[in-house]
Protein backbone atom coordinates (compact mmCIF):
# COMPACT_ATOMS: atom_id res chain seq x y z
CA UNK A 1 84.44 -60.39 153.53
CA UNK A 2 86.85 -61.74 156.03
CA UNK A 3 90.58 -62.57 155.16
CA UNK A 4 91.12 -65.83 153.83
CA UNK A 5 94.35 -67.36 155.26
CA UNK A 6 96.67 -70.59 153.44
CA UNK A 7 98.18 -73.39 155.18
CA UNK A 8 100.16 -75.79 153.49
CA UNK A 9 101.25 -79.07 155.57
CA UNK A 10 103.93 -81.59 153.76
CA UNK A 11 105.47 -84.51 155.33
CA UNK A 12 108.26 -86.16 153.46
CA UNK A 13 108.16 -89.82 152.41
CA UNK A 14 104.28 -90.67 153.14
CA UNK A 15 103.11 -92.99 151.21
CA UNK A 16 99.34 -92.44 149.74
CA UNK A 17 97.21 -95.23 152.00
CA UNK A 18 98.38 -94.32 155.34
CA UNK A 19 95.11 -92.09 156.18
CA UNK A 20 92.76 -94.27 158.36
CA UNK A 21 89.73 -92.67 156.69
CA UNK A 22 90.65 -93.36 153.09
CA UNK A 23 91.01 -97.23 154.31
CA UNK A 24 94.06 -97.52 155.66
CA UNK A 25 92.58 -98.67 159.25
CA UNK A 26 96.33 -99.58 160.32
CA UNK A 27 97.23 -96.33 161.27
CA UNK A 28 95.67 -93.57 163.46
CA UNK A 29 95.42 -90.53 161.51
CA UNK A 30 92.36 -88.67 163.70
CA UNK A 31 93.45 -85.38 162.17
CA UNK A 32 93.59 -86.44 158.31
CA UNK A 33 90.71 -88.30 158.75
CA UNK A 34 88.89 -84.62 159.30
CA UNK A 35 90.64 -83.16 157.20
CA UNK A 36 89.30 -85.93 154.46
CA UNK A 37 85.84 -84.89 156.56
CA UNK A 38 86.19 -81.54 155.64
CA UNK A 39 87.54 -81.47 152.26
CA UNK A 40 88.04 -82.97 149.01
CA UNK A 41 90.56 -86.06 149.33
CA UNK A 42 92.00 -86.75 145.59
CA UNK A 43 92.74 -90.28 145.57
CA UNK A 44 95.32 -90.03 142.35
CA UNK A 45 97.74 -87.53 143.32
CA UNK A 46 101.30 -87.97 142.22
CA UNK A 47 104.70 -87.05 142.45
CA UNK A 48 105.84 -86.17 138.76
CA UNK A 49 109.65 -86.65 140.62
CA UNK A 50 109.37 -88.51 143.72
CA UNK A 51 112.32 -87.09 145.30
CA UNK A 52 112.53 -84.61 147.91
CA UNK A 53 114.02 -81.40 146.36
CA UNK A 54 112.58 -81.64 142.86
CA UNK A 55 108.91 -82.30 144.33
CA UNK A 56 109.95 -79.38 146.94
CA UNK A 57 111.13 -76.78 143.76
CA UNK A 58 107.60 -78.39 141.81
CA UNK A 59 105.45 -77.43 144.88
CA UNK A 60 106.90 -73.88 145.13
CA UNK A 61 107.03 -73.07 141.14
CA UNK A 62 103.74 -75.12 139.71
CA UNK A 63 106.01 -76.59 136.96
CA UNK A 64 107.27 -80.03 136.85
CA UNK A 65 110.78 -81.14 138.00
CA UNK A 66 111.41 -82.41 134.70
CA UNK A 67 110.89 -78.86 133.01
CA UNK A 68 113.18 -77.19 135.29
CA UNK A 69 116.33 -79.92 135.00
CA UNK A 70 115.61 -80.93 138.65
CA UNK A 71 115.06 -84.90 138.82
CA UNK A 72 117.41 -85.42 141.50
CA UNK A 73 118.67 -83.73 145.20
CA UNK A 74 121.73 -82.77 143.61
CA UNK A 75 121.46 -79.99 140.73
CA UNK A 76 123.04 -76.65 139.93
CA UNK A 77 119.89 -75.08 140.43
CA UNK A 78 118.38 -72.48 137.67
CA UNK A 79 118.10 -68.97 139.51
CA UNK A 80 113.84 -68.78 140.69
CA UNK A 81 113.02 -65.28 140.54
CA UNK A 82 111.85 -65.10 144.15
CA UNK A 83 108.57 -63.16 143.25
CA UNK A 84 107.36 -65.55 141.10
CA UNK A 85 107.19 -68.45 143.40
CA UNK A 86 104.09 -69.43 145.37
CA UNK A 87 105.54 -67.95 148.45
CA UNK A 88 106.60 -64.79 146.58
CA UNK A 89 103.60 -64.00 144.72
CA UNK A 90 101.58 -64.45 148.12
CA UNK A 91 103.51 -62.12 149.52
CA UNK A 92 103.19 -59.57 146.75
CA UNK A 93 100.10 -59.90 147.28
CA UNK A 94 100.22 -58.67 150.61
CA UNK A 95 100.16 -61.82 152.73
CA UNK A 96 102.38 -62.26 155.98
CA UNK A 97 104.43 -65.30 154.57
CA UNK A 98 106.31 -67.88 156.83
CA UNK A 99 108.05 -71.50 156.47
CA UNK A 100 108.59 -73.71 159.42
CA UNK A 101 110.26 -76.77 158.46
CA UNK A 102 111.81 -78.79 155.95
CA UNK A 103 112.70 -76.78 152.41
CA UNK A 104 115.42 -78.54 150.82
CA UNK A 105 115.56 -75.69 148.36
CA UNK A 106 118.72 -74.62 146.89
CA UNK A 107 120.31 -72.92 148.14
CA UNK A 108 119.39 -74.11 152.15
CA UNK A 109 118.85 -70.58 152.88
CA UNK A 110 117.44 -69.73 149.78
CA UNK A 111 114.04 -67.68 151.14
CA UNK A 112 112.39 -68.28 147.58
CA UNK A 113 110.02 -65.72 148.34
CA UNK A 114 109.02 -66.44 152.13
CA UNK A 115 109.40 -63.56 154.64
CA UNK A 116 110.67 -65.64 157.31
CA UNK A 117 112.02 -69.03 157.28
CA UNK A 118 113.07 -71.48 160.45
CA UNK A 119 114.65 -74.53 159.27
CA UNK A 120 115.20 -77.89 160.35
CA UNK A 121 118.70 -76.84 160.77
CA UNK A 122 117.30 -73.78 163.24
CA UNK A 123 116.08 -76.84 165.56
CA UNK A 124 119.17 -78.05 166.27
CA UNK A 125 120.55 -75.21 167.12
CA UNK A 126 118.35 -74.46 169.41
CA UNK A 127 118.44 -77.65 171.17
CA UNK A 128 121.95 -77.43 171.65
CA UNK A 129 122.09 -73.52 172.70
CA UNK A 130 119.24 -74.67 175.52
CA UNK A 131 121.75 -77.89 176.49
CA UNK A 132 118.74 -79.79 175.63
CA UNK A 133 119.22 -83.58 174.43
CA UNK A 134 120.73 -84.55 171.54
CA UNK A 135 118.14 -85.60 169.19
CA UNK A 136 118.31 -88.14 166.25
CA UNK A 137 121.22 -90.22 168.42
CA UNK A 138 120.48 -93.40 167.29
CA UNK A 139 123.64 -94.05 164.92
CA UNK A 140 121.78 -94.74 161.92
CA UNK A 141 121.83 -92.90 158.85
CA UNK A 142 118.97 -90.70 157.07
CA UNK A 143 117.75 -93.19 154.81
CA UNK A 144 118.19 -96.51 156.57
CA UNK A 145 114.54 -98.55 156.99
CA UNK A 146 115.52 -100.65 160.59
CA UNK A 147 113.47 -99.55 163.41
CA UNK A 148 114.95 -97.47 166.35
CA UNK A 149 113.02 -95.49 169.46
CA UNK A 150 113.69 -91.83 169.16
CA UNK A 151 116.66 -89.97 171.55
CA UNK A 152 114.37 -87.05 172.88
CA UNK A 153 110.96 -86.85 174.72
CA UNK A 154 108.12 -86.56 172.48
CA UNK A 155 107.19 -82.82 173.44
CA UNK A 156 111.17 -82.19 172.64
CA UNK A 157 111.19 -83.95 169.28
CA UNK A 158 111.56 -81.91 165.88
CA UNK A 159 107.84 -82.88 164.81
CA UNK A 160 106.41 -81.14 168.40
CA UNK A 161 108.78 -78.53 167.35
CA UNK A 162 107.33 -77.74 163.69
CA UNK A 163 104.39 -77.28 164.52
CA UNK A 164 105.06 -75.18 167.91
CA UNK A 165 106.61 -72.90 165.93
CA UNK A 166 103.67 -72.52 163.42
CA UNK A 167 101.43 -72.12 166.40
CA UNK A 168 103.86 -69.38 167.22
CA UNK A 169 102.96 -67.70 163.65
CA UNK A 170 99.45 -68.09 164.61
CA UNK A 171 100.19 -66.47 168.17
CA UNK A 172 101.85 -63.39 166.78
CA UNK A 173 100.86 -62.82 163.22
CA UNK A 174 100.08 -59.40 161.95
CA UNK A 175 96.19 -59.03 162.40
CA UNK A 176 95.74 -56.61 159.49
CA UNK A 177 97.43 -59.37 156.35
CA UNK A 178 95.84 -62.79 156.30
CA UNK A 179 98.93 -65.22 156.39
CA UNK A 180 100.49 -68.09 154.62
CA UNK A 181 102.16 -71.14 156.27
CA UNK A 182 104.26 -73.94 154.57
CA UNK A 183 104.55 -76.36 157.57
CA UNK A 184 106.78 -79.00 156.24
CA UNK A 185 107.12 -81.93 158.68
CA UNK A 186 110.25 -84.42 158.05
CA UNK A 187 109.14 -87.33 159.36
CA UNK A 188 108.12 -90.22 158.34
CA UNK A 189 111.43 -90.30 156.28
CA UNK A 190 113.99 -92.67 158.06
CA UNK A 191 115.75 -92.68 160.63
CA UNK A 192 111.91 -94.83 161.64
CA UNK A 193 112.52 -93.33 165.30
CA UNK A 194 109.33 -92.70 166.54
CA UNK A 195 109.30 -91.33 170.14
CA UNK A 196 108.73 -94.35 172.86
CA UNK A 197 105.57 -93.10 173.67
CA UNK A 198 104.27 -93.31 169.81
CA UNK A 199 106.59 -96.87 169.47
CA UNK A 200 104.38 -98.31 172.06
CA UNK A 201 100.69 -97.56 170.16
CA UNK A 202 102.43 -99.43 167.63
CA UNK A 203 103.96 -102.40 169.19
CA UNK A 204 101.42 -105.29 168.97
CA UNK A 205 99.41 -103.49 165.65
CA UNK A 206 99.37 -105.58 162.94
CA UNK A 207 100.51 -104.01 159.52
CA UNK A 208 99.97 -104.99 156.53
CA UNK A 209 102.61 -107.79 154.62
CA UNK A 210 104.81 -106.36 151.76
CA UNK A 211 103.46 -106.49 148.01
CA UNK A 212 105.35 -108.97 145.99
CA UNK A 213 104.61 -109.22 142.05
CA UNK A 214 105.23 -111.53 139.26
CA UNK A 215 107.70 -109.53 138.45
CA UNK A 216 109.57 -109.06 141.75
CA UNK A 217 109.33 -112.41 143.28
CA UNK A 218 113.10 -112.61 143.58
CA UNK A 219 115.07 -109.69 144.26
CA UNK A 220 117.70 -110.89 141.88
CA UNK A 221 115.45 -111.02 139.41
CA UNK A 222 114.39 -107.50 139.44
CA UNK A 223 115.71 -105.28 136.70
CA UNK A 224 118.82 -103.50 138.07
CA UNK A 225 117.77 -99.86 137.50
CA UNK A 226 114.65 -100.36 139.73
CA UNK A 227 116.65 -101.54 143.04
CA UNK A 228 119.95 -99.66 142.34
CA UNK A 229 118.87 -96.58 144.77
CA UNK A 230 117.00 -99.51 147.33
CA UNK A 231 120.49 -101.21 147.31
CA UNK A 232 122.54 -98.25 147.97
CA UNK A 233 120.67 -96.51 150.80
CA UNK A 234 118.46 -99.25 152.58
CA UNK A 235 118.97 -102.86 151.90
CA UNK A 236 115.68 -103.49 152.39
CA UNK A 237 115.82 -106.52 149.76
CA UNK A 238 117.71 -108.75 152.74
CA UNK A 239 115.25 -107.84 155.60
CA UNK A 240 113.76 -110.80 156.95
CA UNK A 241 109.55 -110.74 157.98
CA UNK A 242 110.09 -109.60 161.34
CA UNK A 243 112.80 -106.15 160.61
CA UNK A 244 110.21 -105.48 158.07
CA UNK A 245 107.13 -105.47 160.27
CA UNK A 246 108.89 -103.55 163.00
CA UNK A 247 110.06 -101.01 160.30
CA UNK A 248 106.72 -100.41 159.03
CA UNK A 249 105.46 -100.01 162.81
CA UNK A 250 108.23 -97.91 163.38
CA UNK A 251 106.88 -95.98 160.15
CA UNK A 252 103.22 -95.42 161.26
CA UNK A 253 104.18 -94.38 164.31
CA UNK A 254 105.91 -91.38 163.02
CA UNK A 255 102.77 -90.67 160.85
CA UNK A 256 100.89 -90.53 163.62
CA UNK A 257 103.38 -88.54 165.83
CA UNK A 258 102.66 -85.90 162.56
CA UNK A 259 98.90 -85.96 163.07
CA UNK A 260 98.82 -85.60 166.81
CA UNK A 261 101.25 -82.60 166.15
CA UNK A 262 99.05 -81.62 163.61
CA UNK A 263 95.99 -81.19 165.95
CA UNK A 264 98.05 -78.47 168.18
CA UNK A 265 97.86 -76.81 165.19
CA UNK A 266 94.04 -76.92 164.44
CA UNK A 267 92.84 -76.72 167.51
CA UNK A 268 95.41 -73.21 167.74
CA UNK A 269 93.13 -71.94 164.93
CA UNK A 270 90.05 -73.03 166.10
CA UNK A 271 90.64 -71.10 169.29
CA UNK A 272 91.94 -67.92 167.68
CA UNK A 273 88.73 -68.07 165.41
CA UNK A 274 91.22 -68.21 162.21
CA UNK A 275 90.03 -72.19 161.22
CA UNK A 276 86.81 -71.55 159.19
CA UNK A 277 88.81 -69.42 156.72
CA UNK A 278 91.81 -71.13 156.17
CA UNK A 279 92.32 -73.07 153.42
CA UNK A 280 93.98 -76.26 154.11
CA UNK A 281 96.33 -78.75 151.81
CA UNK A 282 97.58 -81.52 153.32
CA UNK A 283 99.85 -83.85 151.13
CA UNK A 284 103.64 -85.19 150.80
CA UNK A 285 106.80 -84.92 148.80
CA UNK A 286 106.82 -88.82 147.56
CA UNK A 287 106.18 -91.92 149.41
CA UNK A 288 108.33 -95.11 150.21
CA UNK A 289 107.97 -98.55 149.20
CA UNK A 290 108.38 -100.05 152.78
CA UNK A 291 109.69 -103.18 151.30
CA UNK A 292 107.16 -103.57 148.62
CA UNK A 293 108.86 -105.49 145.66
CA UNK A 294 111.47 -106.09 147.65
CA UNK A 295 112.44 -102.37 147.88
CA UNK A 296 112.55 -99.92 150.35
CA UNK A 297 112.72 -95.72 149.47
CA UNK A 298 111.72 -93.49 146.80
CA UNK A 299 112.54 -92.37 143.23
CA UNK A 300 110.67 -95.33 141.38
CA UNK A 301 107.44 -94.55 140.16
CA UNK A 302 105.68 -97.70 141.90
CA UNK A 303 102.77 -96.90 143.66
CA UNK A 304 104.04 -97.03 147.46
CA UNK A 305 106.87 -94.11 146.04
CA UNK A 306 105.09 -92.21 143.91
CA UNK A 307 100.97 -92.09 144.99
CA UNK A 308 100.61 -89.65 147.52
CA UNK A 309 98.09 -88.27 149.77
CA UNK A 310 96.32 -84.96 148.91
CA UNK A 311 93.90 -83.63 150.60
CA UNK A 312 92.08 -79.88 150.05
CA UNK A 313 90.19 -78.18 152.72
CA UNK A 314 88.60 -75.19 151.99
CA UNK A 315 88.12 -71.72 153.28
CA UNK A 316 84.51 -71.16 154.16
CA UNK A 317 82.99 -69.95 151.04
CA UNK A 318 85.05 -71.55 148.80
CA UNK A 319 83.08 -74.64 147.69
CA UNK A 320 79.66 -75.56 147.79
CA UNK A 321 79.50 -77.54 150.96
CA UNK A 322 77.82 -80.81 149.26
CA UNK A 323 81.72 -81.18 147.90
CA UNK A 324 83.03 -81.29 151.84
CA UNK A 325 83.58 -85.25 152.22
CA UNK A 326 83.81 -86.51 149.07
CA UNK A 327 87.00 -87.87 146.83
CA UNK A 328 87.85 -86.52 143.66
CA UNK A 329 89.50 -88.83 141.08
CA UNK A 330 91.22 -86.69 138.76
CA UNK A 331 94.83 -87.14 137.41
CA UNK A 332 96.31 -84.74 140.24
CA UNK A 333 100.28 -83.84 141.21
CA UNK A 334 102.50 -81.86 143.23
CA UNK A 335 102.34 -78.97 140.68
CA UNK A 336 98.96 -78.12 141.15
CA UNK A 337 99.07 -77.16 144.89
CA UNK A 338 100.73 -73.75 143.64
CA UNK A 339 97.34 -72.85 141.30
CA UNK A 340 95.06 -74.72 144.06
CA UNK A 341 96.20 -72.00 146.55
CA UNK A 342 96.10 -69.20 144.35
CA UNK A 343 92.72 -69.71 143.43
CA UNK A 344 91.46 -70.18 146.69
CA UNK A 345 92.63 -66.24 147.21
CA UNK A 346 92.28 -64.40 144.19
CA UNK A 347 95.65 -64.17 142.61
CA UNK A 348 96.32 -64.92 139.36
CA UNK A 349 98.83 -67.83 138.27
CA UNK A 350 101.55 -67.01 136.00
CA UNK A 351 101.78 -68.38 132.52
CA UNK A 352 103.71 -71.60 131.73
CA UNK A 353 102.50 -73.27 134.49
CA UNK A 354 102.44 -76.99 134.82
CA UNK A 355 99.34 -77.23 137.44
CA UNK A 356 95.87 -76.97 137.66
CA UNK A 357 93.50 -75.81 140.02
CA UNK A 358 91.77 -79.11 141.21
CA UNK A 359 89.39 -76.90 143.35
CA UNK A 360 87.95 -75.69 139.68
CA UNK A 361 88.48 -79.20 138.60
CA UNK A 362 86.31 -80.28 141.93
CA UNK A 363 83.89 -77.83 140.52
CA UNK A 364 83.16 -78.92 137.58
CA UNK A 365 85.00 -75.67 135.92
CA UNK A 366 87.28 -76.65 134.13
CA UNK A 367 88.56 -80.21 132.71
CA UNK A 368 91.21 -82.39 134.32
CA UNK A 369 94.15 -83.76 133.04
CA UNK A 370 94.26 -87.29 130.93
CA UNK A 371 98.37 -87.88 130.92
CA UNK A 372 100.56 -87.56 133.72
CA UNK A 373 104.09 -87.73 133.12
CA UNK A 374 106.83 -88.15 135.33
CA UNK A 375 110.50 -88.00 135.27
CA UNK A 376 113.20 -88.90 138.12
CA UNK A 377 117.28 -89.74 137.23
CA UNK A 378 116.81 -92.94 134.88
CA UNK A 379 113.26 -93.56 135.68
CA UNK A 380 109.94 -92.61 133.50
CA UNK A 381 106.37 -92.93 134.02
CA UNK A 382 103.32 -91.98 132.17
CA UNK A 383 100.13 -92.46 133.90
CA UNK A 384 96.65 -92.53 131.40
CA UNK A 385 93.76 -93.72 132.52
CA UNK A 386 93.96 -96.97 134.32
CA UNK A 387 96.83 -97.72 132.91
CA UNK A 388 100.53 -96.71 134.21
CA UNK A 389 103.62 -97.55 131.77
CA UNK A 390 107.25 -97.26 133.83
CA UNK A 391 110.32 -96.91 131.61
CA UNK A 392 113.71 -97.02 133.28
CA UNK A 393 116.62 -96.56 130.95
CA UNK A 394 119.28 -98.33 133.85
CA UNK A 395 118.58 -101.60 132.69
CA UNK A 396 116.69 -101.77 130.67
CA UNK A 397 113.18 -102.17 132.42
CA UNK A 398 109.84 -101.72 131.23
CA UNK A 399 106.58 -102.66 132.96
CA UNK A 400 103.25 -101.61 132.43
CA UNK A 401 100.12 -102.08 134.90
CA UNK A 402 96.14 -101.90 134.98
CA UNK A 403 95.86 -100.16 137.88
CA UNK A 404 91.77 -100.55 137.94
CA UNK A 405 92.10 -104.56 138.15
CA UNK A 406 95.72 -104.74 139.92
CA UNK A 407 96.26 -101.44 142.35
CA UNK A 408 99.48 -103.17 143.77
CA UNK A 409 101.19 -103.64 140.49
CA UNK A 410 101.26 -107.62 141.18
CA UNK A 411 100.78 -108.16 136.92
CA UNK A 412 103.23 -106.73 134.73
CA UNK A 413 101.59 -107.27 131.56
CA UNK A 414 104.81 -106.31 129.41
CA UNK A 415 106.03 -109.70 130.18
CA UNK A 416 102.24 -110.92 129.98
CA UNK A 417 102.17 -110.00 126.73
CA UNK A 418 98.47 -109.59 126.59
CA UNK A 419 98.51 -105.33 125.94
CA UNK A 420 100.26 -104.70 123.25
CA UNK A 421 97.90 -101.48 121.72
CA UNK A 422 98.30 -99.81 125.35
CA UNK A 423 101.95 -100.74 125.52
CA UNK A 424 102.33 -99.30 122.08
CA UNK A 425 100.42 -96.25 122.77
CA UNK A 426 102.07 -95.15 126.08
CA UNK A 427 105.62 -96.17 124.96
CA UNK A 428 104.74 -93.58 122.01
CA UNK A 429 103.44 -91.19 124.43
CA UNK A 430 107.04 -90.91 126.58
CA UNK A 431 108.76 -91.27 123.66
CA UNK A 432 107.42 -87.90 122.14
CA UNK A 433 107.94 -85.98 125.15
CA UNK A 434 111.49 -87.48 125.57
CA UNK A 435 111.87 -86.17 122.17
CA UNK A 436 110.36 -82.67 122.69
CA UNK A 437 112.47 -82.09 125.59
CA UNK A 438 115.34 -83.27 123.74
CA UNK A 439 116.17 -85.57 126.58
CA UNK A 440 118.96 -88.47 125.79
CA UNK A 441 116.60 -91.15 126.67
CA UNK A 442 114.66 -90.17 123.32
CA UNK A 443 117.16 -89.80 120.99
CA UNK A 444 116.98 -91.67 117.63
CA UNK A 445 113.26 -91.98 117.92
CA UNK A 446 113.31 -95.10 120.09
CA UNK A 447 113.49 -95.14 124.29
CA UNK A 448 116.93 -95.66 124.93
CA UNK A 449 119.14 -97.66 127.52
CA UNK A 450 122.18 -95.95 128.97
CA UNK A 451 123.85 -99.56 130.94
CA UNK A 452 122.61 -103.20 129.47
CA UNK A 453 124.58 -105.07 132.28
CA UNK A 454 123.61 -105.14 136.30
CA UNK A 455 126.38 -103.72 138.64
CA UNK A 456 126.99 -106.41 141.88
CA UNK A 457 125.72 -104.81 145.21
CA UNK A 458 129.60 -104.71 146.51
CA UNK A 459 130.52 -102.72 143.75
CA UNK A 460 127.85 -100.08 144.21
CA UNK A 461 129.31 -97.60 146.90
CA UNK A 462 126.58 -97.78 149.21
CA UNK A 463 125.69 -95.36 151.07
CA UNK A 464 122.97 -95.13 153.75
CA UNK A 465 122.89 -91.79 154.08
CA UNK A 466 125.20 -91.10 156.95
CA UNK A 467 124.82 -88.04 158.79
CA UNK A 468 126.90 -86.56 161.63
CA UNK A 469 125.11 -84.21 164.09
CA UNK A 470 128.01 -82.15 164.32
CA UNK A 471 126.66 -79.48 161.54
CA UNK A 472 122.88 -80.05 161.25
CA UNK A 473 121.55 -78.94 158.23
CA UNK A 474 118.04 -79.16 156.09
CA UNK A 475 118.16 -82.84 155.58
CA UNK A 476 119.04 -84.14 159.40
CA UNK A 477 114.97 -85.38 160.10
């Protein structure tokens, strides 16, 4: 039987309809769209924290963020024993393991079970020791949604570079250990500074117009919790048509900078006969709402920050190739990557896990989930069936949507009125995990609020995530 390899590719901040073949014909995504070709795309894959480090920690452990105290990029992380990580049970297991990329794992240098890591960090300093350009010169900040043309050629940009270097792996590896690969791409998360060359594909495509809801009509209007974080690092409330249509172009064109990048990487395996027997997953950390509802970012658990895209390819042998091409519908999230990939190779997956393996699921092996809950600062979700119920304590706020008949969350039918057995039933449903996890939000038996009054935009602190090049680290994208 011939070794069966694992690559895992992540991009940070892609929101789940950006893949041309699953609809989204926008954007050109040739790459994804074989991948969805390929494999099994599952359409309702989410981010139980849609935040980069917690989703980053749920990706490498299989448990939610929410079990481990991680809901937010700032922590005082919980020691991981290293060999019990997705990386470090791999390479127990005898596999040569690598990371090119993005972590955001605490600490930055914290291997977490890899035997060799290059970081985003390791890019810069490489630039500089080579007097290349200065990449990422624009001015603006790391989470700032205005458009800008990136500082650095294309074939010199930190995308090209991710994925050179996992060529590299691919170039050298040890012939004797099949290998696994966490490429972790950092684009599209802002600075939007697509190379020229990607800018220009871009520049007369039409995208598609911001969402606006019943309940987000007004950006005044909406409840405070929900567009504290938008506030603080984007502004994307006050952007007029125009900034907003260039942002999202701006956007795309980073997403497809990622695919082209990715296809040095298949075609690399294709040519070193390694493709048929690697088993891909392709998915993201969290989205970002692009100025849907008025809001631009993460964190929320609306669809455009919290849906991803997930798609499995298989290793030869894997599935039964009648699965290759088809979607796959079943409650899926960020922790079940870590038992996908196991089971694709054999090794077993620790007890008190929070994933599944959606390949068995696929199969018909095993049964899928029915509740999905998610967790991130003050904000709640819990996702059954068609319906998804969003609690955020910063407020208050509460809405609740039928995601069958309304997929952009246009209806909130808490202020309809017109649910009130489903509202009752998922209100109970967060409220007795709240309560089993003894979180604050729970206490008394009722869903709590922790601030009843909105806070003015001036008095805020924002912050739009201002980065100086001087000391690059594992969050300069």
């Amino acid at each position: 039987m011939p070794q069966r390899h694992i690559l895992l590719i992540t991009t940070d901040q892609q929101r789940f309809d950006t893949i041309a073949a699953a609809g989204a014909g926008h954007v050109l995504t040739p790459h994804l769209d074989w991948m969805c070709d390929r494999g099994i795309r599952f359409t309702r894959a989410y981010a139980d924290s849609p935040i980069c480090g917690p989703s980053r920690h749920t990706i490498m452990t299989g448990r939610h963020a929410f079990h481990q105290q991680v809901n937010f990029n700032c922590w005082e992380p919980t020691p991981i024993d290293p060999r019990t990580t997705l990386a470090g049970l791999l390479t127990t297991s005898g596999f040569q393991t690598r990371a090119e990329g993005k972590m955001h794992f605490k600490t930055e240098r914290n291997h977490l079970g890899f035997e060799h890591m290059e970081l985003l960090a390791d890019y810069y300093r490489e630039m500089a020791r080579h007097g290349r350009p200065l990449p990422m010169d624009t001015g603006l900040g790391q989470n700032e949604m205005v458009p800008a043309i990136g500082t650095v050629h294309e074939n010199d940009s930190l995308t090209r570079w991710i994925a050179t270097r996992t060529c590299d792996l691919l170039d050298t590896r040890d012939p004797l250990r099949p290998f696994f690969c966490f490429t972790s791409f950092s684009k599209p998360h802002p600075p939007f500074d697509p190379p020229l060359s990607f800018w220009q594909l871009y520049a007369n495509r039409t995208m598609p117009e911001a969402i606006v809801g019943d309940w987000s009509r007004d950006a005044e209007t909406i409840a405070p919790g929900l567009r504290d974080l938008s506030l603080v690092l984007n502004s994307a409330d006050r952007f007029p048509p125009e900034t907003l249509r260039d942002a999202r172009r701006a956007y795309h064109a980073l997403i497809t900078h990622v695919d082209y990048s990715i296809g040095h990487i298949l075609a690399r395996l294709r040519e070193l006969n390694l493709l048929d027997d690697t088993t891909i997953i392709f998915t993201s950390d969290h989205g970002d709402l692009l100025g849907d509802h008025r809001l631009g970012g993460k964190t929320v658990f609306l669809e455009g920050s919290a849906h991803l895209p997930f798609i499995v390819v298989p290793a030869k042998g894997v599935i039964d190739d009648s699965l290759r091409g088809t979607t796959c519908d079943t409650l899926a999230c960020l922790a079940d990557v870590m038992p996908t990939l196991l089971g694709t190779v054999g090794v077993a997956m620790p007890e008190g896990r929070d994933g599944l393996d959606l390949l068995a699921v696929a199969r018909g092996e095993r049964a899928g989930r029915e509740v999905l809950h998610g967790e991130a600062l003050a904000h709640h979700m819990v996702l059954e069936g068609r319906y998804k119920y969003i609690f955020c304590s910063a407020g208050p706020a509460e809405l609740l949507f039928d995601l069958a008949a309304d997929p952009h969350e246009t209806r909130d039918l808490v202020r309809a009125g017109t649910h009130p057995a489903e509202l009752a039933r998922l209100r109970g449903l967060l409220l007795a995990r709240l309560q089993e996890s003894c979180h604050p939000a729970g206490k008394d038996g009722r869903l709590q609020a922790d601030r009843p009054t909105p806070v003015p935009r001036a008095s805020r602190g924002s912050w739009p995530g201002f980065h100086s090049l001087v000391h690059p680290n594992d969050v300069c994208h």
